[in-house]
C-alpha atoms as a PDB file:
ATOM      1  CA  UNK A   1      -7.014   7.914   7.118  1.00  0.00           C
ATOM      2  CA  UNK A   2      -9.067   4.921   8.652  1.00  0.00           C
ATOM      3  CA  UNK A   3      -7.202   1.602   7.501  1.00  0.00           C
ATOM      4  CA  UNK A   4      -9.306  -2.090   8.224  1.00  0.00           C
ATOM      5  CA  UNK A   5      -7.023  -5.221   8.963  1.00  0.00           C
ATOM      6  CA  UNK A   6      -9.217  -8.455   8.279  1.00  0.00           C
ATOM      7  CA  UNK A   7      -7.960 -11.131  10.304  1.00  0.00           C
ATOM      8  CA  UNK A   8      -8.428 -14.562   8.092  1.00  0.00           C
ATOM      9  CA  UNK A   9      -7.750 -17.230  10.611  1.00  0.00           C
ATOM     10  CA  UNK A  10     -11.010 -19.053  11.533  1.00  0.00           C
ATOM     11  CA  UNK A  11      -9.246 -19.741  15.185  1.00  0.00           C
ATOM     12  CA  UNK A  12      -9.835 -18.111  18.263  1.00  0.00           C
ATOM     13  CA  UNK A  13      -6.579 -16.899  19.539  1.00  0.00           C
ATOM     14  CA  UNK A  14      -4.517 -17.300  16.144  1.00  0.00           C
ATOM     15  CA  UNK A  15      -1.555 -15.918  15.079  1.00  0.00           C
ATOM     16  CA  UNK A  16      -2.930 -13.592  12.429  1.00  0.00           C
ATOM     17  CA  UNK A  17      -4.940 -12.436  14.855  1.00  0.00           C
ATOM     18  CA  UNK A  18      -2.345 -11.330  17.088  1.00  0.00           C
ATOM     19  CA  UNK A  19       0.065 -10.121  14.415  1.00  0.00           C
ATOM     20  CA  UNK A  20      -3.341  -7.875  13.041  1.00  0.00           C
ATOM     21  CA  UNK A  21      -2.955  -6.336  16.132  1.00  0.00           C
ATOM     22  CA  UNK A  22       0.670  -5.531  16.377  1.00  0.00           C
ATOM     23  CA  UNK A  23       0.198  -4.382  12.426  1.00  0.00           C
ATOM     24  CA  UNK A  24      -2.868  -1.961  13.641  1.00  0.00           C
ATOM     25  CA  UNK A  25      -0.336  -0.362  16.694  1.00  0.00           C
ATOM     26  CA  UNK A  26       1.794   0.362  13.899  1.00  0.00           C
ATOM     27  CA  UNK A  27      -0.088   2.454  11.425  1.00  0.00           C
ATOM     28  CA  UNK A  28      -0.746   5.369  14.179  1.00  0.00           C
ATOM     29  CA  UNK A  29       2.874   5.928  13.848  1.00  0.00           C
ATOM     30  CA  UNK A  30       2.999   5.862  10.450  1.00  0.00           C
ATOM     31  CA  UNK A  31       0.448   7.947   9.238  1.00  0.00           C
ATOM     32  CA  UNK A  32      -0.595  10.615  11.935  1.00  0.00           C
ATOM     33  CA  UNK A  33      -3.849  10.944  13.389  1.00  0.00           C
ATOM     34  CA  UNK A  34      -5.004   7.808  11.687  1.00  0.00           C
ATOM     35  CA  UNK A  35      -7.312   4.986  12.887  1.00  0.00           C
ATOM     36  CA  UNK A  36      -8.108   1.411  12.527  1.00  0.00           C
ATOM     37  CA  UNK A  37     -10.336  -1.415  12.636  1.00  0.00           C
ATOM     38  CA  UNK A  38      -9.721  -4.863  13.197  1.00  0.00           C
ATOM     39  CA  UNK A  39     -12.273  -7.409  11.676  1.00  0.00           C
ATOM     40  CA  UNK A  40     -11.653 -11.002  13.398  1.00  0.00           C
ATOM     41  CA  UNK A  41     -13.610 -14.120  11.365  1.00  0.00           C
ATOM     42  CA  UNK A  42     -12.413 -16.190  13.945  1.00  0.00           C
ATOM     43  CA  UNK A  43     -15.176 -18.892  14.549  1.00  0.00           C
ATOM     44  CA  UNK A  44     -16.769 -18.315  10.968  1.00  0.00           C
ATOM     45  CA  UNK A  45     -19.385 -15.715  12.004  1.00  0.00           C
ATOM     46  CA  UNK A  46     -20.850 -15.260   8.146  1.00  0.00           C
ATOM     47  CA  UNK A  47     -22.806 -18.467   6.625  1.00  0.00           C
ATOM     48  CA  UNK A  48     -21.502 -20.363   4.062  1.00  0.00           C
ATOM     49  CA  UNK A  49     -22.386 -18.389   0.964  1.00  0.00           C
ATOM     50  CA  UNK A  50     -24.402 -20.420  -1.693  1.00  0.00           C
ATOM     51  CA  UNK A  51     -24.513 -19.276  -4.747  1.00  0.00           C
ATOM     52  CA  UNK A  52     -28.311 -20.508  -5.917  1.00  0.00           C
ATOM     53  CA  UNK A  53     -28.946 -16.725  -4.137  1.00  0.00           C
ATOM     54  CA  UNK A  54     -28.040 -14.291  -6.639  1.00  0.00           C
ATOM     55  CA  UNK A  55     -28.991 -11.610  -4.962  1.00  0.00           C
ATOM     56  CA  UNK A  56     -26.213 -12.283  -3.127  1.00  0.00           C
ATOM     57  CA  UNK A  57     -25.224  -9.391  -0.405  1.00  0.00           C
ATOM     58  CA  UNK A  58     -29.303  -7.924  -0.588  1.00  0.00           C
ATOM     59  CA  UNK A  59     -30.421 -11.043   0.426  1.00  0.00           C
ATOM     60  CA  UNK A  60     -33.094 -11.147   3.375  1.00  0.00           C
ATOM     61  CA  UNK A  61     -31.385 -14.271   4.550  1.00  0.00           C
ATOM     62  CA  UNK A  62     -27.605 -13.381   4.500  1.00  0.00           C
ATOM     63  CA  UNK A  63     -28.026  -9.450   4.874  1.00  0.00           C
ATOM     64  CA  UNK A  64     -28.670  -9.349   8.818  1.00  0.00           C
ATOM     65  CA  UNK A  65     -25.482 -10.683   8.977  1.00  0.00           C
ATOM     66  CA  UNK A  66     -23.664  -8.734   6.159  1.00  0.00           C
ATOM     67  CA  UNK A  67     -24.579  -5.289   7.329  1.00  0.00           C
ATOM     68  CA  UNK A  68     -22.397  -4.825  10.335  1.00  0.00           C
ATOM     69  CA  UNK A  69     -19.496  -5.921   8.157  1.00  0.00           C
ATOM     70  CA  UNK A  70     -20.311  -3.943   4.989  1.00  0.00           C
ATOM     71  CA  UNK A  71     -20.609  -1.139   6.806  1.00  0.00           C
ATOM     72  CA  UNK A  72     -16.782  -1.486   8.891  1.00  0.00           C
ATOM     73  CA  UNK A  73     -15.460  -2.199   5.082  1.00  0.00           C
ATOM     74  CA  UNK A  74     -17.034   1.172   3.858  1.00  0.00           C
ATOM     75  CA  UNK A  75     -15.601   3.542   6.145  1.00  0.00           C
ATOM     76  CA  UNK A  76     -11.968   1.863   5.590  1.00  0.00           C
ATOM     77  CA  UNK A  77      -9.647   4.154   2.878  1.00  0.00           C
ATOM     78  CA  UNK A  78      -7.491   0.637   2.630  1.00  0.00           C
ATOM     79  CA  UNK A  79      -6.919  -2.560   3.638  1.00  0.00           C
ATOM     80  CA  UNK A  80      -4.484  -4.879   5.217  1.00  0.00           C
ATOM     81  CA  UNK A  81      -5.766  -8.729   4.816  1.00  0.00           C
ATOM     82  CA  UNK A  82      -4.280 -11.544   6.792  1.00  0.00           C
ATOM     83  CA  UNK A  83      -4.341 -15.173   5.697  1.00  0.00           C
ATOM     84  CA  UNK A  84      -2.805 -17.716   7.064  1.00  0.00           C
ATOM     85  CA  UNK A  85      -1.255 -20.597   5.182  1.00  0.00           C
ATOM     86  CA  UNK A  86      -3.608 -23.772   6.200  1.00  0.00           C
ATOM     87  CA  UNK A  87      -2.454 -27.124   3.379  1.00  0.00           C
ATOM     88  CA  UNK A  88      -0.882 -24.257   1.078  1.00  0.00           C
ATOM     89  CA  UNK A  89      -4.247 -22.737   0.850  1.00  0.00           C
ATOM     90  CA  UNK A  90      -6.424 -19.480   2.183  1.00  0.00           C
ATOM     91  CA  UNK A  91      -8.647 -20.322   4.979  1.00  0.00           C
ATOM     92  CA  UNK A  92     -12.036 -21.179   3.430  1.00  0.00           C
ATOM     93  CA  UNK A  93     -13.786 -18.393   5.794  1.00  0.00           C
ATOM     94  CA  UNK A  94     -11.919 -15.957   4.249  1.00  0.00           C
ATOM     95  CA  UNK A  95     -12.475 -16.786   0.960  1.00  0.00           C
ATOM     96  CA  UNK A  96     -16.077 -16.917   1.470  1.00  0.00           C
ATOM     97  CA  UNK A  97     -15.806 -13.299   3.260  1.00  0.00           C
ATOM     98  CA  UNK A  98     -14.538 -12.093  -0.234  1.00  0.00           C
ATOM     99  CA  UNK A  99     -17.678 -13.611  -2.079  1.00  0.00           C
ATOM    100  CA  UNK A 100     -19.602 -11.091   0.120  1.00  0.00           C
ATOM    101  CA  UNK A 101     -17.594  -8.264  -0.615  1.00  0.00           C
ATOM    102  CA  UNK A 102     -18.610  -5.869  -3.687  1.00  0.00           C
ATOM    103  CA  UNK A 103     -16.737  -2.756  -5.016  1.00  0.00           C
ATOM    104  CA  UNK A 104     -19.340  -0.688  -2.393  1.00  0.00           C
ATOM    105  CA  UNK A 105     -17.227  -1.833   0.243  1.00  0.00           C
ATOM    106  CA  UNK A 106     -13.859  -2.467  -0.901  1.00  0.00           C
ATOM    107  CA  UNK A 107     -13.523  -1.438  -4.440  1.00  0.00           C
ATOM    108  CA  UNK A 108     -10.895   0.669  -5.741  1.00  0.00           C
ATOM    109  CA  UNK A 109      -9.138   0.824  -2.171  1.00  0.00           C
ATOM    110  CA  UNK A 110      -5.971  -0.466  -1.752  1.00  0.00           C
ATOM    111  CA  UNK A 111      -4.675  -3.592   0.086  1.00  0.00           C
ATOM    112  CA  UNK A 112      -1.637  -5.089   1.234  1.00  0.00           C
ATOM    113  CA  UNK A 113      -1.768  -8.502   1.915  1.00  0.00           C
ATOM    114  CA  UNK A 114      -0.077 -10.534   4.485  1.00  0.00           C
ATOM    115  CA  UNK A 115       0.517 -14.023   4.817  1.00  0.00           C
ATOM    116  CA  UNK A 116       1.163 -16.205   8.268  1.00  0.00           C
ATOM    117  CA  UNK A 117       3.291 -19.123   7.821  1.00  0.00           C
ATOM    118  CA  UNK A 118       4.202 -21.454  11.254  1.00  0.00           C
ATOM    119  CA  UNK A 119       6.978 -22.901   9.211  1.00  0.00           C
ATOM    120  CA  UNK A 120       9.168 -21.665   6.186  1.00  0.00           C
ATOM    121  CA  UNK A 121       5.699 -21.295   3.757  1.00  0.00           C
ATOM    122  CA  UNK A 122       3.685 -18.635   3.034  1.00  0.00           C
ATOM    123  CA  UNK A 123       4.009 -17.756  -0.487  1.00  0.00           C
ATOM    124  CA  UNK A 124       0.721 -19.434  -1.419  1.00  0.00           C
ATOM    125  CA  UNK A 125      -1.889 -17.700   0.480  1.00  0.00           C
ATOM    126  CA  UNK A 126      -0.225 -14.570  -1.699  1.00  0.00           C
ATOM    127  CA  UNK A 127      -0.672 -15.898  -5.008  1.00  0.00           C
ATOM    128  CA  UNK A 128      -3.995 -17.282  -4.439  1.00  0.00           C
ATOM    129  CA  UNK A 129      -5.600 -13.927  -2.678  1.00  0.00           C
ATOM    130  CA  UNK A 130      -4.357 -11.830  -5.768  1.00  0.00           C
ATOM    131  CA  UNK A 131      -5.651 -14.980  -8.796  1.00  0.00           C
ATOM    132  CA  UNK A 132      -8.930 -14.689  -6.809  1.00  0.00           C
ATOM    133  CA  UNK A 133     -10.058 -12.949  -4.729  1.00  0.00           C
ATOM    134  CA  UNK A 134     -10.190  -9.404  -6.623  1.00  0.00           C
ATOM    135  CA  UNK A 135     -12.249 -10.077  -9.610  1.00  0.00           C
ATOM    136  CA  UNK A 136     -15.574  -8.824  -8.591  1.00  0.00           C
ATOM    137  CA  UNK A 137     -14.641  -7.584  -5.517  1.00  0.00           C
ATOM    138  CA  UNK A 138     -12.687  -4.796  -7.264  1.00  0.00           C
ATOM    139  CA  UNK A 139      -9.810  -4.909  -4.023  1.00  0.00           C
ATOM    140  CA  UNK A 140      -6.533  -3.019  -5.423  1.00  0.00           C
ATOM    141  CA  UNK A 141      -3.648  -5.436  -3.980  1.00  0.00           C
ATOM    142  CA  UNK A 142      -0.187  -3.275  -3.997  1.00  0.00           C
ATOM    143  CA  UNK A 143       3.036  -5.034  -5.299  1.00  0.00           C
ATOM    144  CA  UNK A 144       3.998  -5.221  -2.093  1.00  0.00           C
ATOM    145  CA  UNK A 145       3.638  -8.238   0.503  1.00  0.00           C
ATOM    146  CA  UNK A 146       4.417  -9.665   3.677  1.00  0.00           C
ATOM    147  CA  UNK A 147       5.229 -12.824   4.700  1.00  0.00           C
ATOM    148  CA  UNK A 148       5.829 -13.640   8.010  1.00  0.00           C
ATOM    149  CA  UNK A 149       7.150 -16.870   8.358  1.00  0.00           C
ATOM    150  CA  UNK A 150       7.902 -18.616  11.906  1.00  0.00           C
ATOM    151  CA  UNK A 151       5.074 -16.400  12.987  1.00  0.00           C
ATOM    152  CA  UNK A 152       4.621 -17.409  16.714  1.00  0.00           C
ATOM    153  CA  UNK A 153       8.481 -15.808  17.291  1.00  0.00           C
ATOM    154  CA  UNK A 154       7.778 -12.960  14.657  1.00  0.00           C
ATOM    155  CA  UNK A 155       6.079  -9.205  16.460  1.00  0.00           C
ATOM    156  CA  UNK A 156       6.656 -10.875  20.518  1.00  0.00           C
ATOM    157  CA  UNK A 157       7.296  -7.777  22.621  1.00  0.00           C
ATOM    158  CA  UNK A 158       8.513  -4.228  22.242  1.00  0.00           C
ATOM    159  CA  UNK A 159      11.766  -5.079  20.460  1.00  0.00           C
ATOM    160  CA  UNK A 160      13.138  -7.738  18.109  1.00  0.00           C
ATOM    161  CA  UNK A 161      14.071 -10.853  19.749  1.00  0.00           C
ATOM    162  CA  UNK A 162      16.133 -12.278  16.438  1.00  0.00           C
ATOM    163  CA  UNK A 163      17.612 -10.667  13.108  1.00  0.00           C
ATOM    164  CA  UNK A 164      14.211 -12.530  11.038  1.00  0.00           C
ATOM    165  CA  UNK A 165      12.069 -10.330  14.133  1.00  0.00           C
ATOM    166  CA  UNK A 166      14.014  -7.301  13.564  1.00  0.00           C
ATOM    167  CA  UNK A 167      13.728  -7.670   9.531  1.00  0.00           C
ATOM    168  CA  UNK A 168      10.078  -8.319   9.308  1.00  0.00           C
ATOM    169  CA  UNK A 169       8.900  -5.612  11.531  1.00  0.00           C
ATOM    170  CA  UNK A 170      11.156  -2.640   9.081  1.00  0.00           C
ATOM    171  CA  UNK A 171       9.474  -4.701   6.783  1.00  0.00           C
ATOM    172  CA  UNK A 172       6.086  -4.182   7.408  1.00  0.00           C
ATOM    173  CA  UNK A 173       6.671  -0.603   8.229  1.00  0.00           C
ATOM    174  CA  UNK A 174       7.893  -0.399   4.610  1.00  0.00           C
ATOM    175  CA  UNK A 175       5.076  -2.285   3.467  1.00  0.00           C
ATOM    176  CA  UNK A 176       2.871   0.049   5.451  1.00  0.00           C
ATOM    177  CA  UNK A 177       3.801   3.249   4.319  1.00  0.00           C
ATOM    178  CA  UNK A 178       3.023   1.984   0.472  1.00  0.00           C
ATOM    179  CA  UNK A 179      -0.296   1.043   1.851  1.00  0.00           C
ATOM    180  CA  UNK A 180      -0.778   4.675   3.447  1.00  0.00           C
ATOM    181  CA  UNK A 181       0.363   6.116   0.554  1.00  0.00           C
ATOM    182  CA  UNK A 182      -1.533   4.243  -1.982  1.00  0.00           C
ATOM    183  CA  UNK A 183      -4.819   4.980  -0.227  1.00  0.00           C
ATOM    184  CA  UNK A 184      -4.088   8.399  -0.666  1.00  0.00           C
ATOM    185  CA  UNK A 185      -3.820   8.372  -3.945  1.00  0.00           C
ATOM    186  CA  UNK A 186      -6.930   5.568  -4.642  1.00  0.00           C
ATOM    187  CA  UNK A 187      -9.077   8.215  -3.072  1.00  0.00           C
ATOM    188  CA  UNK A 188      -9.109  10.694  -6.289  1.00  0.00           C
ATOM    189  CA  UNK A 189      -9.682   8.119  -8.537  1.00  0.00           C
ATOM    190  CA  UNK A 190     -13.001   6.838  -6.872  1.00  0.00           C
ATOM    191  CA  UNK A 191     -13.570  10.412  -6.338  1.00  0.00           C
ATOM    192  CA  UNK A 192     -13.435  10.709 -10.126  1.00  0.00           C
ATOM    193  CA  UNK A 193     -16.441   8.483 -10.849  1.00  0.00           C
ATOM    194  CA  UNK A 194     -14.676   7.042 -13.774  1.00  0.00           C
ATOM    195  CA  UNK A 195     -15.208   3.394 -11.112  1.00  0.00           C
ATOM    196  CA  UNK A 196     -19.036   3.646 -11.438  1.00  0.00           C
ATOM    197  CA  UNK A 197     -20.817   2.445 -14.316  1.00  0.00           C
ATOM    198  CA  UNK A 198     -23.773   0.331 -13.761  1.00  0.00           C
ATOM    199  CA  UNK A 199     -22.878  -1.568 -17.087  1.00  0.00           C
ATOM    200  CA  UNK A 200     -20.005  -3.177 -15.886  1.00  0.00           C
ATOM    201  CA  UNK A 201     -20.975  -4.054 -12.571  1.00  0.00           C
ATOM    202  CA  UNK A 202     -18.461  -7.485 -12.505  1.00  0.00           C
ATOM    203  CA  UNK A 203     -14.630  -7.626 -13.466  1.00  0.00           C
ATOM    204  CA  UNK A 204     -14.042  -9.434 -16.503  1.00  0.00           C
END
Protein backbone atom coordinates (compact mmCIF):
# COMPACT_ATOMS: atom_id res chain seq x y z
CA UNK A 1 0.00 0.00 0.00
CA UNK A 2 1.85 3.30 -1.10
CA UNK A 3 -0.58 6.30 -0.14
CA UNK A 4 0.48 10.17 -1.71
CA UNK A 5 -0.50 13.24 0.56
CA UNK A 6 -0.52 16.45 -1.77
CA UNK A 7 0.17 19.33 0.25
CA UNK A 8 -2.04 22.41 -1.34
CA UNK A 9 -0.64 25.38 0.42
CA UNK A 10 1.46 27.51 -2.00
CA UNK A 11 3.61 28.64 1.32
CA UNK A 12 6.80 27.53 2.37
CA UNK A 13 6.48 26.34 5.86
CA UNK A 14 2.50 26.11 5.97
CA UNK A 15 0.35 24.42 8.05
CA UNK A 16 -0.88 21.80 5.61
CA UNK A 17 2.37 21.14 5.09
CA UNK A 18 3.19 20.24 8.48
CA UNK A 19 -0.10 18.51 9.28
CA UNK A 20 0.76 16.27 5.70
CA UNK A 21 3.46 15.20 7.61
CA UNK A 22 2.02 14.24 10.90
CA UNK A 23 -0.95 12.53 8.57
CA UNK A 24 1.98 10.50 6.57
CA UNK A 25 3.60 9.24 10.32
CA UNK A 26 0.28 7.98 10.81
CA UNK A 27 -0.58 5.65 8.00
CA UNK A 28 2.56 3.23 8.87
CA UNK A 29 0.59 2.42 11.87
CA UNK A 30 -2.40 1.97 10.29
CA UNK A 31 -1.85 -0.13 7.53
CA UNK A 32 1.40 -2.30 8.03
CA UNK A 33 4.29 -2.22 5.93
CA UNK A 34 2.91 0.68 4.00
CA UNK A 35 4.62 3.78 2.51
CA UNK A 36 4.14 7.30 1.55
CA UNK A 37 4.88 10.23 -0.41
CA UNK A 38 4.51 13.68 0.31
CA UNK A 39 4.05 16.11 -2.72
CA UNK A 40 4.65 19.88 -1.43
CA UNK A 41 3.38 22.76 -4.21
CA UNK A 42 4.67 25.12 -1.95
CA UNK A 43 6.12 28.03 -4.13
CA UNK A 44 3.93 27.01 -7.27
CA UNK A 45 6.51 24.75 -8.96
CA UNK A 46 4.00 23.80 -12.13
CA UNK A 47 3.15 26.85 -14.66
CA UNK A 48 0.01 28.26 -14.84
CA UNK A 49 -1.89 25.89 -17.09
CA UNK A 50 -3.50 27.61 -20.21
CA UNK A 51 -5.88 26.02 -21.79
CA UNK A 52 -5.21 27.27 -25.70
CA UNK A 53 -2.77 23.85 -25.27
CA UNK A 54 -4.97 21.01 -25.65
CA UNK A 55 -2.64 18.67 -25.58
CA UNK A 56 -2.54 19.46 -22.28
CA UNK A 57 -0.24 16.96 -20.00
CA UNK A 58 1.84 15.71 -23.59
CA UNK A 59 2.77 19.01 -24.15
CA UNK A 60 6.59 19.71 -25.02
CA UNK A 61 6.26 22.87 -23.03
CA UNK A 62 4.50 21.77 -19.75
CA UNK A 63 5.65 17.97 -19.83
CA UNK A 64 9.36 18.51 -18.43
CA UNK A 65 7.72 19.67 -15.62
CA UNK A 66 4.72 17.22 -15.38
CA UNK A 67 6.72 14.05 -15.51
CA UNK A 68 8.29 13.92 -12.11
CA UNK A 69 4.83 14.51 -10.70
CA UNK A 70 2.83 12.12 -12.92
CA UNK A 71 4.98 9.65 -12.21
CA UNK A 72 4.83 10.09 -7.86
CA UNK A 73 0.80 10.15 -8.61
CA UNK A 74 1.06 6.72 -10.50
CA UNK A 75 2.69 4.65 -8.06
CA UNK A 76 0.17 6.02 -5.22
CA UNK A 77 -2.93 3.22 -4.48
CA UNK A 78 -4.76 6.53 -2.82
CA UNK A 79 -4.69 9.81 -1.91
CA UNK A 80 -4.90 12.20 0.92
CA UNK A 81 -5.23 16.01 -0.49
CA UNK A 82 -4.71 19.00 1.70
CA UNK A 83 -6.20 22.42 1.01
CA UNK A 84 -6.19 25.05 2.96
CA UNK A 85 -9.02 27.53 3.30
CA UNK A 86 -7.49 30.94 1.67
CA UNK A 87 -11.01 33.76 1.19
CA UNK A 88 -13.30 30.50 1.50
CA UNK A 89 -11.59 29.15 -1.50
CA UNK A 90 -8.87 26.26 -2.65
CA UNK A 91 -5.51 27.64 -3.22
CA UNK A 92 -5.31 28.44 -6.95
CA UNK A 93 -1.98 26.14 -7.23
CA UNK A 94 -3.84 23.40 -6.31
CA UNK A 95 -6.51 23.75 -8.44
CA UNK A 96 -4.32 24.16 -11.32
CA UNK A 97 -2.35 20.85 -10.10
CA UNK A 98 -5.77 19.06 -10.70
CA UNK A 99 -6.05 20.45 -14.38
CA UNK A 100 -2.82 18.40 -14.90
CA UNK A 101 -3.99 15.39 -13.44
CA UNK A 102 -5.74 12.62 -15.78
CA UNK A 103 -7.30 9.24 -14.73
CA UNK A 104 -3.45 7.74 -15.64
CA UNK A 105 -2.41 9.15 -12.53
CA UNK A 106 -5.15 9.42 -10.18
CA UNK A 107 -8.18 7.85 -11.61
CA UNK A 108 -10.25 5.43 -9.92
CA UNK A 109 -8.04 5.71 -6.62
CA UNK A 110 -9.44 6.87 -3.70
CA UNK A 111 -9.00 10.16 -1.74
CA UNK A 112 -9.75 11.64 1.42
CA UNK A 113 -9.64 15.12 1.56
CA UNK A 114 -8.59 17.42 4.24
CA UNK A 115 -9.16 20.88 4.83
CA UNK A 116 -6.87 23.52 7.04
CA UNK A 117 -8.76 26.21 8.59
CA UNK A 118 -6.64 28.98 11.02
CA UNK A 119 -9.98 29.95 12.38
CA UNK A 120 -13.45 28.15 12.82
CA UNK A 121 -13.77 27.61 8.62
CA UNK A 122 -12.97 24.99 6.58
CA UNK A 123 -16.01 23.57 5.15
CA UNK A 124 -15.45 25.27 1.78
CA UNK A 125 -12.27 23.99 0.50
CA UNK A 126 -14.46 20.48 0.95
CA UNK A 127 -17.28 21.32 -1.11
CA UNK A 128 -15.38 22.95 -3.75
CA UNK A 129 -12.55 20.00 -4.19
CA UNK A 130 -15.47 17.39 -4.58
CA UNK A 131 -17.93 20.12 -7.28
CA UNK A 132 -14.57 20.31 -9.14
CA UNK A 133 -11.96 18.97 -9.05
CA UNK A 134 -12.95 15.20 -10.00
CA UNK A 135 -14.61 15.52 -13.29
CA UNK A 136 -11.90 14.63 -15.64
CA UNK A 137 -9.53 13.82 -13.28
CA UNK A 138 -11.54 10.69 -12.37
CA UNK A 139 -10.20 11.13 -8.27
CA UNK A 140 -12.71 8.87 -6.07
CA UNK A 141 -13.28 11.31 -2.91
CA UNK A 142 -14.65 8.98 0.15
CA UNK A 143 -17.63 10.34 2.26
CA UNK A 144 -15.39 10.96 4.67
CA UNK A 145 -13.47 14.35 5.56
CA UNK A 146 -11.36 16.19 7.77
CA UNK A 147 -11.38 19.42 8.90
CA UNK A 148 -8.97 20.69 11.03
CA UNK A 149 -9.84 23.86 12.27
CA UNK A 150 -7.45 26.07 14.63
CA UNK A 151 -4.78 24.21 12.76
CA UNK A 152 -1.53 25.79 14.19
CA UNK A 153 -2.67 24.08 17.87
CA UNK A 154 -4.13 20.91 16.03
CA UNK A 155 -1.16 17.57 15.54
CA UNK A 156 1.77 19.80 18.01
CA UNK A 157 3.75 17.03 19.68
CA UNK A 158 3.39 13.40 20.65
CA UNK A 159 0.13 13.79 22.57
CA UNK A 160 -2.98 15.98 22.53
CA UNK A 161 -2.53 19.25 24.07
CA UNK A 162 -6.60 20.04 24.19
CA UNK A 163 -9.93 17.87 23.87
CA UNK A 164 -10.32 19.58 19.84
CA UNK A 165 -6.27 18.00 19.57
CA UNK A 166 -7.23 14.81 21.06
CA UNK A 167 -10.60 14.59 18.81
CA UNK A 168 -9.11 15.40 15.51
CA UNK A 169 -6.19 13.13 15.65
CA UNK A 170 -8.93 9.70 16.48
CA UNK A 171 -10.40 11.48 13.83
CA UNK A 172 -8.11 11.25 11.21
CA UNK A 173 -7.13 7.81 12.22
CA UNK A 174 -10.80 6.99 11.50
CA UNK A 175 -10.69 8.84 8.43
CA UNK A 176 -7.54 6.96 7.56
CA UNK A 177 -8.45 3.58 7.89
CA UNK A 178 -11.57 4.29 5.28
CA UNK A 179 -8.90 5.61 3.06
CA UNK A 180 -6.72 2.29 3.52
CA UNK A 181 -9.53 0.37 3.12
CA UNK A 182 -11.07 1.94 0.17
CA UNK A 183 -7.83 1.66 -1.80
CA UNK A 184 -8.03 -1.82 -1.29
CA UNK A 185 -10.97 -2.30 -2.68
CA UNK A 186 -10.48 0.54 -5.80
CA UNK A 187 -7.66 -1.72 -6.82
CA UNK A 188 -10.01 -4.65 -8.37
CA UNK A 189 -12.06 -2.42 -10.05
CA UNK A 190 -9.21 -0.72 -12.14
CA UNK A 191 -7.90 -4.13 -12.28
CA UNK A 192 -11.16 -5.00 -14.03
CA UNK A 193 -10.66 -2.75 -17.05
CA UNK A 194 -14.26 -1.86 -17.00
CA UNK A 195 -12.30 2.17 -16.25
CA UNK A 196 -10.66 2.08 -19.73
CA UNK A 197 -12.44 2.93 -22.73
CA UNK A 198 -10.84 5.27 -25.08
CA UNK A 199 -14.43 6.59 -25.99
CA UNK A 200 -15.07 8.20 -22.95
CA UNK A 201 -11.90 9.62 -22.17
CA UNK A 202 -13.62 12.88 -20.05
CA UNK A 203 -16.35 12.66 -17.20
CA UNK A 204 -19.53 13.95 -18.23
Amino acid sequence: MHLVLISGSHRQNSQSGRIAKYLASRIPAIASGSTTDIIDLSGNPLPLWDDEDNTRRTASTLQPQWEPYAKRLQAGDGFVVISPEWHGMVPAGLKNFFIYCSPKEVGHKPALITAVSAGRGGAYPVQELRISSYKNSMICYIPEHLIVRDAAKMFVGDTPTEKDDEYIRGRADYALRILVEYAKALKSVRDSGTTVDKKYPSGM
